[in-house]
Protein backbone atom coordinates (compact mmCIF):
# COMPACT_ATOMS: atom_id res chain seq x y z
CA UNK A 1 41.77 1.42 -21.61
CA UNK A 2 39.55 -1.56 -20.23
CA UNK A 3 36.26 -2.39 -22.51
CA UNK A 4 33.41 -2.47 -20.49
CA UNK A 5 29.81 -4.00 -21.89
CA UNK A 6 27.30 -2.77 -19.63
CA UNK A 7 24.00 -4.87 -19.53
CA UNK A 8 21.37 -2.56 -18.74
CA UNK A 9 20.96 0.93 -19.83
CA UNK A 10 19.17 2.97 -17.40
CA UNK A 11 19.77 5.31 -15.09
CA UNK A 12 21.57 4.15 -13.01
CA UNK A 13 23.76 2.66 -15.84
CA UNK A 14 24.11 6.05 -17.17
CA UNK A 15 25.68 7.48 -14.17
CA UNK A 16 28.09 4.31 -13.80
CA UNK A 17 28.67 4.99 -17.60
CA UNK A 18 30.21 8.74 -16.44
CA UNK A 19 32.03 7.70 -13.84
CA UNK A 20 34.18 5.39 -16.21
CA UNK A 21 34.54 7.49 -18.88
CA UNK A 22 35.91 9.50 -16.43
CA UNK A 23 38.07 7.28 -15.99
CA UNK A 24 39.25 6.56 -19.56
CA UNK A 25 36.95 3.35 -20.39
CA UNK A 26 35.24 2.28 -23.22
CA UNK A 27 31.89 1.70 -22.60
CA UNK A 28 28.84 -0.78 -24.94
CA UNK A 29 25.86 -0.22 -23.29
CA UNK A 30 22.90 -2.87 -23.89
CA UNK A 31 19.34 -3.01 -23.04
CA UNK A 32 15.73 -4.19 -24.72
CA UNK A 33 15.36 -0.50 -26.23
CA UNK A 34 17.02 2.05 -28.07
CA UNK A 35 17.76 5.33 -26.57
CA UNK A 36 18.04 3.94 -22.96
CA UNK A 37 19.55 6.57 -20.77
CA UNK A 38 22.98 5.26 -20.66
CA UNK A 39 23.61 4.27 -24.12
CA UNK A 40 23.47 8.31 -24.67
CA UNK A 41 26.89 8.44 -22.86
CA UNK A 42 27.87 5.21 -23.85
CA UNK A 43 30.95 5.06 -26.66
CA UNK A 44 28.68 2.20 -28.30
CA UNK A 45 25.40 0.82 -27.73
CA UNK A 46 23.54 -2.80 -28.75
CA UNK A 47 19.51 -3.47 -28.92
CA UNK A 48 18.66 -6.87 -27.76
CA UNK A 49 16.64 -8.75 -25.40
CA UNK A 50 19.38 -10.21 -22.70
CA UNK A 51 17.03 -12.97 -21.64
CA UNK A 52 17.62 -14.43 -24.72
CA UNK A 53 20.65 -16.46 -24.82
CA UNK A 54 21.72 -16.41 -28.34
CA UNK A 55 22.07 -12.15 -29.11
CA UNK A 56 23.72 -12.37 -25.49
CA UNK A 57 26.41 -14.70 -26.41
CA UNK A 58 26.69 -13.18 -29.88
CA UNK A 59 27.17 -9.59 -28.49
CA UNK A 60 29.83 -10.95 -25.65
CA UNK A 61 31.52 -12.98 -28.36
CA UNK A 62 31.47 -9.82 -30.90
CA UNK A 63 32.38 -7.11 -28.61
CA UNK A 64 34.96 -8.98 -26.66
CA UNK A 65 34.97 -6.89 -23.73
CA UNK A 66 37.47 -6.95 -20.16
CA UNK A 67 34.76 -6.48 -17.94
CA UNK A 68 30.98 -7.81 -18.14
CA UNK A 69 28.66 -5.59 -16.46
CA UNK A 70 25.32 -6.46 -15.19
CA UNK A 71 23.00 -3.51 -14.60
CA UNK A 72 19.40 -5.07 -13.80
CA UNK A 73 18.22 -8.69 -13.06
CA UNK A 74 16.55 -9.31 -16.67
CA UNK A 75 19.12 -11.09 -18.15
CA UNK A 76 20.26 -15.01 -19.27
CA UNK A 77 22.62 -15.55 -16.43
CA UNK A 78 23.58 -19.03 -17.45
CA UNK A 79 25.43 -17.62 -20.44
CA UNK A 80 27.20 -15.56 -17.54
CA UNK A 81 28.48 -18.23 -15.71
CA UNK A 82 29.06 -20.09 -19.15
CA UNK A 83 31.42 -16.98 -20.40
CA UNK A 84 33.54 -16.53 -17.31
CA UNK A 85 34.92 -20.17 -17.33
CA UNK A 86 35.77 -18.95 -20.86
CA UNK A 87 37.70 -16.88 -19.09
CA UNK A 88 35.66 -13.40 -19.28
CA UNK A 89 34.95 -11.40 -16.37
CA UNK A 90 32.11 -10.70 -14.45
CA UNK A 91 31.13 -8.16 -12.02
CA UNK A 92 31.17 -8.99 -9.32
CA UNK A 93 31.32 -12.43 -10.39
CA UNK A 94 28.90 -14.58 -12.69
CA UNK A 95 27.67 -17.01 -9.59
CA UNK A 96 26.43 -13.32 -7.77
CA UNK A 97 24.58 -12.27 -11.24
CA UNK A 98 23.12 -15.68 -11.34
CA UNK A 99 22.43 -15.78 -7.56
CA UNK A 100 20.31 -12.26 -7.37
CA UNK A 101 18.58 -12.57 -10.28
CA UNK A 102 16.10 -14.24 -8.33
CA UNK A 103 15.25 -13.23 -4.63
CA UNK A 104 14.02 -16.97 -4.00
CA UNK A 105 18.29 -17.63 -4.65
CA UNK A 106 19.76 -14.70 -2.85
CA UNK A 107 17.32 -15.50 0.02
CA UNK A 108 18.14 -19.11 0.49
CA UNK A 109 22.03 -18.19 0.04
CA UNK A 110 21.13 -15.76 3.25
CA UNK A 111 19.69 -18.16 5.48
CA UNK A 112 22.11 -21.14 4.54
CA UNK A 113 24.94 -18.43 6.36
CA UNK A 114 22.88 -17.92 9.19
CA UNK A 115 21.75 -14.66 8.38
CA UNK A 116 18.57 -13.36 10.15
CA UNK A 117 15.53 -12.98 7.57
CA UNK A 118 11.87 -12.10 7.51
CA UNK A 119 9.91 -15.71 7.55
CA UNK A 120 8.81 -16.42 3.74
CA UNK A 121 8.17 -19.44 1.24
CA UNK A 122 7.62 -19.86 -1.85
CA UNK A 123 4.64 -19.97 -4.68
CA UNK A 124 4.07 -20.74 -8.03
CA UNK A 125 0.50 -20.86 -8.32
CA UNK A 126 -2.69 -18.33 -6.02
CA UNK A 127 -3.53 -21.57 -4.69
CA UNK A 128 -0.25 -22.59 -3.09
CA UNK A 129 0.38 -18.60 -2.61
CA UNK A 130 -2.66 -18.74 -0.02
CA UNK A 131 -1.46 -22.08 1.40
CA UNK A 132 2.11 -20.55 2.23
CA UNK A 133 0.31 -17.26 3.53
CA UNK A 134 -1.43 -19.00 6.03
CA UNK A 135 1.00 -20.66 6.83
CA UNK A 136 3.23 -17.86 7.90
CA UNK A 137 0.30 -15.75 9.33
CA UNK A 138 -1.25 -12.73 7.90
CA UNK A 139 -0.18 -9.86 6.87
CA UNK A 140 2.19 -10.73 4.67
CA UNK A 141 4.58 -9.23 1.61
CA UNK A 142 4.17 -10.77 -1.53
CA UNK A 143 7.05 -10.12 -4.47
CA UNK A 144 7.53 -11.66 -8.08
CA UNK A 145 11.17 -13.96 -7.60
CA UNK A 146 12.05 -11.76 -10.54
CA UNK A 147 11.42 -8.05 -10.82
CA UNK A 148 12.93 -4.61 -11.24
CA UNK A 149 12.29 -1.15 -8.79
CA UNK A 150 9.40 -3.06 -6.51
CA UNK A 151 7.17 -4.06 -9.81
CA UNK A 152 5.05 -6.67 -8.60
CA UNK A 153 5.07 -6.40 -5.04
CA UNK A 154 2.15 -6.39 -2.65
CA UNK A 155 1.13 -6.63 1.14
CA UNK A 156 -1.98 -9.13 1.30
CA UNK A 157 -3.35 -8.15 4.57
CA UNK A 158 -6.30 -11.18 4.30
CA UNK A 159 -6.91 -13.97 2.45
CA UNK A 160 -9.20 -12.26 0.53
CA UNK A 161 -5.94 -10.23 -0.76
CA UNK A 162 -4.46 -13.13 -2.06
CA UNK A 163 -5.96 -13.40 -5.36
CA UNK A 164 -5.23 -9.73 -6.52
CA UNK A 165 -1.83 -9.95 -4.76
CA UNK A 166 -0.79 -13.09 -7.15
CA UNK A 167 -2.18 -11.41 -10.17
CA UNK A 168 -0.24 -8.03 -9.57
CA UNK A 169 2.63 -10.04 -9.06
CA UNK A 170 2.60 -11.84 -12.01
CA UNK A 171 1.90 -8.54 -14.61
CA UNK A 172 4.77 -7.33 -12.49
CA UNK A 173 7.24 -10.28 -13.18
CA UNK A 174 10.15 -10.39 -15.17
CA UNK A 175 12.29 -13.40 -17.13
CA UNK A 176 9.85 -16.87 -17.21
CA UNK A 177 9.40 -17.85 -13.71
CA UNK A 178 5.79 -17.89 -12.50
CA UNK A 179 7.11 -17.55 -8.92
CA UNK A 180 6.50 -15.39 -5.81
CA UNK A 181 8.28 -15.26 -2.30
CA UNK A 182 5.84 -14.55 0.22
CA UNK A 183 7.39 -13.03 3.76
CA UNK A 184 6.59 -12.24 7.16
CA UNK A 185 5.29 -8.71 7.25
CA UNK A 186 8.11 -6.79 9.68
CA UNK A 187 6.93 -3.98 11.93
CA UNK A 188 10.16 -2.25 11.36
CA UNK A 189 10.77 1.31 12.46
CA UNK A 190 12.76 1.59 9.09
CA UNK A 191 14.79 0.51 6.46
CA UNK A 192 18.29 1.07 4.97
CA UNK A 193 20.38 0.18 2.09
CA UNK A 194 24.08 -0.19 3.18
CA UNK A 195 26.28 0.47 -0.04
CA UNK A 196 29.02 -2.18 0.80
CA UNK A 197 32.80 -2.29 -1.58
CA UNK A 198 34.28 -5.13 -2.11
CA UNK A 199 37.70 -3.95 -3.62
CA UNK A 200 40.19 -6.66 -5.36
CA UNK A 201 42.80 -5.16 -2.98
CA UNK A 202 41.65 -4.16 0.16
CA UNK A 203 39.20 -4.74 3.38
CA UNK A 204 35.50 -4.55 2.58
CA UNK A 205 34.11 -0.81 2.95
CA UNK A 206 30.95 0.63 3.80
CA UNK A 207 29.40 3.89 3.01
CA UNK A 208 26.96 5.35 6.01
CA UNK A 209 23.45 3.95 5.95
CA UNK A 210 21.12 5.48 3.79
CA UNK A 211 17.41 5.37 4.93
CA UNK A 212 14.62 5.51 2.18
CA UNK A 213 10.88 5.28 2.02
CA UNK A 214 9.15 3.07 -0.62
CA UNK A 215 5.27 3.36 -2.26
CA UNK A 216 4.34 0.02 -4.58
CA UNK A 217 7.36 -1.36 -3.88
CA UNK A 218 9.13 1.38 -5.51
CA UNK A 219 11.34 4.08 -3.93
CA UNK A 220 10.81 7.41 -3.34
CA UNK A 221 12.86 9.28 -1.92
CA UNK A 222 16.04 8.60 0.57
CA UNK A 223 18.62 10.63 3.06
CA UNK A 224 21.85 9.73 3.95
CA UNK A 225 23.18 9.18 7.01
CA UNK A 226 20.39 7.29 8.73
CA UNK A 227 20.92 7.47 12.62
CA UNK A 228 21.37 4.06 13.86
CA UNK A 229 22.43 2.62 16.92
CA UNK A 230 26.46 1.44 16.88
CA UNK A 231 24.99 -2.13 17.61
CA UNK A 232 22.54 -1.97 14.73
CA UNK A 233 25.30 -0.41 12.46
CA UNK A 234 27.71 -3.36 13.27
CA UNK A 235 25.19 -6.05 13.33
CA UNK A 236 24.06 -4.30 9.52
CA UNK A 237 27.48 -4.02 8.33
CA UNK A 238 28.59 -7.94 9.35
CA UNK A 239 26.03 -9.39 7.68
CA UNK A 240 26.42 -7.86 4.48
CA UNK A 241 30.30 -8.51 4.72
CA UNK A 242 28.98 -12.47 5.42
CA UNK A 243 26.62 -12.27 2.39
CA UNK A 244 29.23 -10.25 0.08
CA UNK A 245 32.13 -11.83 0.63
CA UNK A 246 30.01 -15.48 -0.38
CA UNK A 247 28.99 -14.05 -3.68
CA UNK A 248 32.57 -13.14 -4.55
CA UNK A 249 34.19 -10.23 -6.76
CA UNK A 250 34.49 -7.03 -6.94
CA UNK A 251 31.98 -4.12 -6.53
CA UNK A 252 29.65 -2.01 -4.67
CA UNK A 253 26.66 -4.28 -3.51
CA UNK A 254 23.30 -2.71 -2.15
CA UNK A 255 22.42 -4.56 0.67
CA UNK A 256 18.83 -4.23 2.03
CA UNK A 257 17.86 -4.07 6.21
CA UNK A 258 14.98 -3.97 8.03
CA UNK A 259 15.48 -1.92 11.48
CA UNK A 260 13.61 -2.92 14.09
CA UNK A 261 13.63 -1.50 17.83
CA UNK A 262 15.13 -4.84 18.81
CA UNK A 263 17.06 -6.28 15.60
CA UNK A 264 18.47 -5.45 12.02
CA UNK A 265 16.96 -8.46 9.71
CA UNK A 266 18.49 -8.78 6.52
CA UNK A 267 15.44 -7.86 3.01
CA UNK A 268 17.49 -8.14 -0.45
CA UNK A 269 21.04 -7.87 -2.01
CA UNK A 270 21.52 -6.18 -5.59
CA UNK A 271 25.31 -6.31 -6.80
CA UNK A 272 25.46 -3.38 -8.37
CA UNK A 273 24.98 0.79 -7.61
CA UNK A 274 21.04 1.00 -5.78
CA UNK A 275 18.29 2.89 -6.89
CA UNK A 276 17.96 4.46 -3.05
CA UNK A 277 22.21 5.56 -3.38
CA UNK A 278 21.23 8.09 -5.77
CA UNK A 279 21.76 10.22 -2.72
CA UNK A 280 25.09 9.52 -2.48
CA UNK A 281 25.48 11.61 -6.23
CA UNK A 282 25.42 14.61 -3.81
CA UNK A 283 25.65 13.26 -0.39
CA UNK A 284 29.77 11.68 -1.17
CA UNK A 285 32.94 13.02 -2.22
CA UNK A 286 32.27 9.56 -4.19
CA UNK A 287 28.97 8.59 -5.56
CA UNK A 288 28.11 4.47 -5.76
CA UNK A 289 28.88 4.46 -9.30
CA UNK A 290 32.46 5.94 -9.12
CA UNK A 291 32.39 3.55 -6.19
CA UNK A 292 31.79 0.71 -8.33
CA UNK A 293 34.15 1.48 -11.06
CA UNK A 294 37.09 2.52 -8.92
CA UNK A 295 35.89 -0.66 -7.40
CA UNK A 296 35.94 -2.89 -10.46
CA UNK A 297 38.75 -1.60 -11.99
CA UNK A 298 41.29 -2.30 -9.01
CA UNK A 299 41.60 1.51 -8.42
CA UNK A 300 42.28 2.42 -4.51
CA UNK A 301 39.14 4.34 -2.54
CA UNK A 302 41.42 6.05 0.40
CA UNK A 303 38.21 7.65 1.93
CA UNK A 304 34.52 7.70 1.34
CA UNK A 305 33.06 10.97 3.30
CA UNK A 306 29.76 12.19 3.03
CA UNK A 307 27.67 14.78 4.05
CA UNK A 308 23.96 15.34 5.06
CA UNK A 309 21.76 14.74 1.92
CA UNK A 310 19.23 13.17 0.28
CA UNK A 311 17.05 12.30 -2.74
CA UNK A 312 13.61 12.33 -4.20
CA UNK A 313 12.02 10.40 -7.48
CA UNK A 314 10.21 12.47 -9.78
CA UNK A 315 7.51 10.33 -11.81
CA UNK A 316 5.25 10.47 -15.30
CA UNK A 317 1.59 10.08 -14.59
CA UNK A 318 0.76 8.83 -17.74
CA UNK A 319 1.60 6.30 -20.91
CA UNK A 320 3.13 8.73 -23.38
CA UNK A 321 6.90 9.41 -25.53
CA UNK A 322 9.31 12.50 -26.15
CA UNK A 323 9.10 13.59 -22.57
CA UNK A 324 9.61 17.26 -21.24
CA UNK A 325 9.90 18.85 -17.93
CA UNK A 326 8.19 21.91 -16.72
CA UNK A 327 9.05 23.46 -13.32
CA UNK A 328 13.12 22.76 -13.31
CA UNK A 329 13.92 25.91 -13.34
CA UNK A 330 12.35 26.56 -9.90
CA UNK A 331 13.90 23.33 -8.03
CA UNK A 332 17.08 24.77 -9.59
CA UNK A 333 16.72 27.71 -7.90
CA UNK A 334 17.33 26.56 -4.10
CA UNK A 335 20.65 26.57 -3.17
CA UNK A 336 22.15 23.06 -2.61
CA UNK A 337 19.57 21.56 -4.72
CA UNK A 338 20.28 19.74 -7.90
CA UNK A 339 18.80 17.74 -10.74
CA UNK A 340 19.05 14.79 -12.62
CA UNK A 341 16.99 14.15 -16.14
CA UNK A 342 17.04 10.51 -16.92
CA UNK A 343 16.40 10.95 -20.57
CA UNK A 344 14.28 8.36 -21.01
CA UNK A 345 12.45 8.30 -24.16
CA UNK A 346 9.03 7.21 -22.92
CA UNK A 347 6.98 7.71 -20.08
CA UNK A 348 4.19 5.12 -18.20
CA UNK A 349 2.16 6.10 -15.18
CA UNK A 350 4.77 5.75 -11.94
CA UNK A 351 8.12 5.63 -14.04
CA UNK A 352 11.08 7.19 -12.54
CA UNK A 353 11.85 10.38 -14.88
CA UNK A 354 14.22 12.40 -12.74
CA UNK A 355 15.74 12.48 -9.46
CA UNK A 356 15.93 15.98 -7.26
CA UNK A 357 19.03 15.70 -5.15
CA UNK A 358 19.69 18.29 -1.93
CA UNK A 359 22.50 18.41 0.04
CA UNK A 360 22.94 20.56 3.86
CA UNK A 361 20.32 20.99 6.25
CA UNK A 362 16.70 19.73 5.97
CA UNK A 363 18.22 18.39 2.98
CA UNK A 364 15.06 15.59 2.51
CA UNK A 365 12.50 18.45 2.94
CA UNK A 366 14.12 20.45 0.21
CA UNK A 367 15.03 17.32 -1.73
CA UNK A 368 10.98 16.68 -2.07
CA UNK A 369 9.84 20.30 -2.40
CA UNK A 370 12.57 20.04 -5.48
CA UNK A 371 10.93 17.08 -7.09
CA UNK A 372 7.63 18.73 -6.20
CA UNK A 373 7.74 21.56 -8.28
CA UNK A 374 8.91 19.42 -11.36
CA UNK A 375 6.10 18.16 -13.65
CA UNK A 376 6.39 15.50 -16.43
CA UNK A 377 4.78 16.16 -19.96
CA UNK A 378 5.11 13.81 -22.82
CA UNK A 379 3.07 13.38 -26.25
């Protein structure tokens, strides 16, 4: 039975935490608060801030686990990369956890293996934000280096955006890095997340493209597969083996396009499961997170097939705590429609509460009629 500390507790962490118990792991899951949705699957669970190097080295040191599992960006990657020469392991590898815990890192990595990017630079103050804006010629996307689920992020369309674009960043930020990357705005026709496996034994796998729509940076809702030309698909699916196979280790990586009529141009890398492969938790014979643990744990994936399917978010409207859930019933009642409940213990105006999941034909339309009749109440 491998020991798995998970770091990061949310949902998406709660569904990796299923697919290993499945699997007959044991499984500490960590985050800033208690009752985080996947310490309530979770054989253990630990309350600490993970940017904080001391409780993170304590808990590592105390809990002594095989495999070290980052589940969000948030946390003290040095001690990462500290701990594996210690001879701990890290998924995928400490040097990836490190690398995308900052887009300004993961970027740079990109471009330094001749990967096609948007245009961006760098800020760290409205004045130099503006400067670099200018520079790269309105309009353009502004994101904190550091940030979760799109917090943060902005399109200044003038320089008369700029201010409230650097201030929105920075109540979006996470970790203590003042610091934006500002980017080309891309006219794309749309985007995709290809779930890409790196296995410890094996070639590097893909699952089909999923396409998703995002609002404040945030997603909404996705499909999988999105149609894409075979050129596109290959260009898509050699970059992120380029990018992927520099960061190291094992694991399913959500890798980030943008998909213009003319080019694919590589957005963002997160190496672990991706908010947009929810989908694939009724879209696969294999969702991303048993993916990533078969993945992890050296255990073969002889074939990944997937049907027509797709997701959509459904979001509190309001600051507010013991959350409940009117209208499930009725998105329960289409066939090939299902439903997720994060069970998380408070709510905040945009927060992801539940996912509606559909599966067959029109599967997006009845995905987001799903969510739709779903309404979040809280105290």
């Amino acid at each position: 039975m491998k020991k798995i500390l998970l770091l990061g507790s949310g949902e998406l962490g709660k569904e990796f935490v299923i697919s290993c118990k499945r699997l007959g792991c044991y499984v500490v899951a960590c985050d800033h608060y208690a009752a985080a949705p996947a310490m309530q699957v979770a054989d253990e669970s630990r309350v600490f801030n993970m940017l904080d190097a001391k409780p993170l080295r304590e808990t590592i040191d105390a809990v002594k686990p095989d495999l070290i599992v980052p589940e969000i960006e948030a946390i003290r990657t040095e001690v990462l990369l500290e701990v594996e020469q210690a001879g701990y392991r890290v998924i995928p590898s400490a040097r990836a956890a490190n690398l995308t815990m900052n887009r300004d890192r993961i970027r740079d990595v990109a471009v330094g293996l001749g990967v096609r990017t948007a245009r961006f630079s760098y800020a760290e103050s409205a004045a130099e934000l503006l400067a670099r804006s200018q520079d790269i010629g309105f309009p353009v996307v502004i994101k904190p280096v550091m940030s979760s689920s799109g917090k943060g992020q902005s399109v200044a369309r003038t320089a008369a955006d700029i201010d409230a674009s650097w201030q929105y960043a920075c109540q979006g930020m996470r970790g203590d890095r003042q610091k934006v990357i500002v980017e080309e705005f891309i006219d794309f026709q749309y985007e995709i997340t290809l779930l890409t496996i790196r296995q410890q034994n094996g070639e590097t796998l893909f699952c089909d493209p999923i396409g998703h729509v995002q609002e404040r940076g945030d997603y909404q809702y996705s499909w999988q597969p999105q149609a894409m030309t075979a050129e596109h698909l290959s260009a898509a699916q050699e970059m992120a083996r380029k990018v992927t196979t520099d960061l190291g280790g094992a694991g399913i990586f959500g890798v980030e396009f943008f998909v213009t009529r003319d080019e694919v141009i590589f957005s963002e890398l997160s190496p672990r499961p991706h908010d947009t492969g929810m989908v694939t938790l009724i879209s696969q014979n294999l969702s991303e997170f048993d993916l990533h643990a078969r993945a992890i744990l050296g255990l073969p994936i002889p074939l990944i097939h997937s049907v027509e399917g797709a997701s959509a978010v459904v979001l509190a409207d309001k600051e507010g705590t013991h959350p409940r859930f009117e209208g499930v019933e009725a998105a329960l009642s289409e066939p090939g429609v299902d439903v997720r409940l994060f069970g998380k213990p408070t709510t905040r105006p945009y927060r992801r509460m539940a996912v509606a999941l559909a599966h067959g034909p029109y599967a997006l339309a009845r995905a987001r009629a799903a969510a739709a009749k779903i309404r979040v109440t809280s105290e």
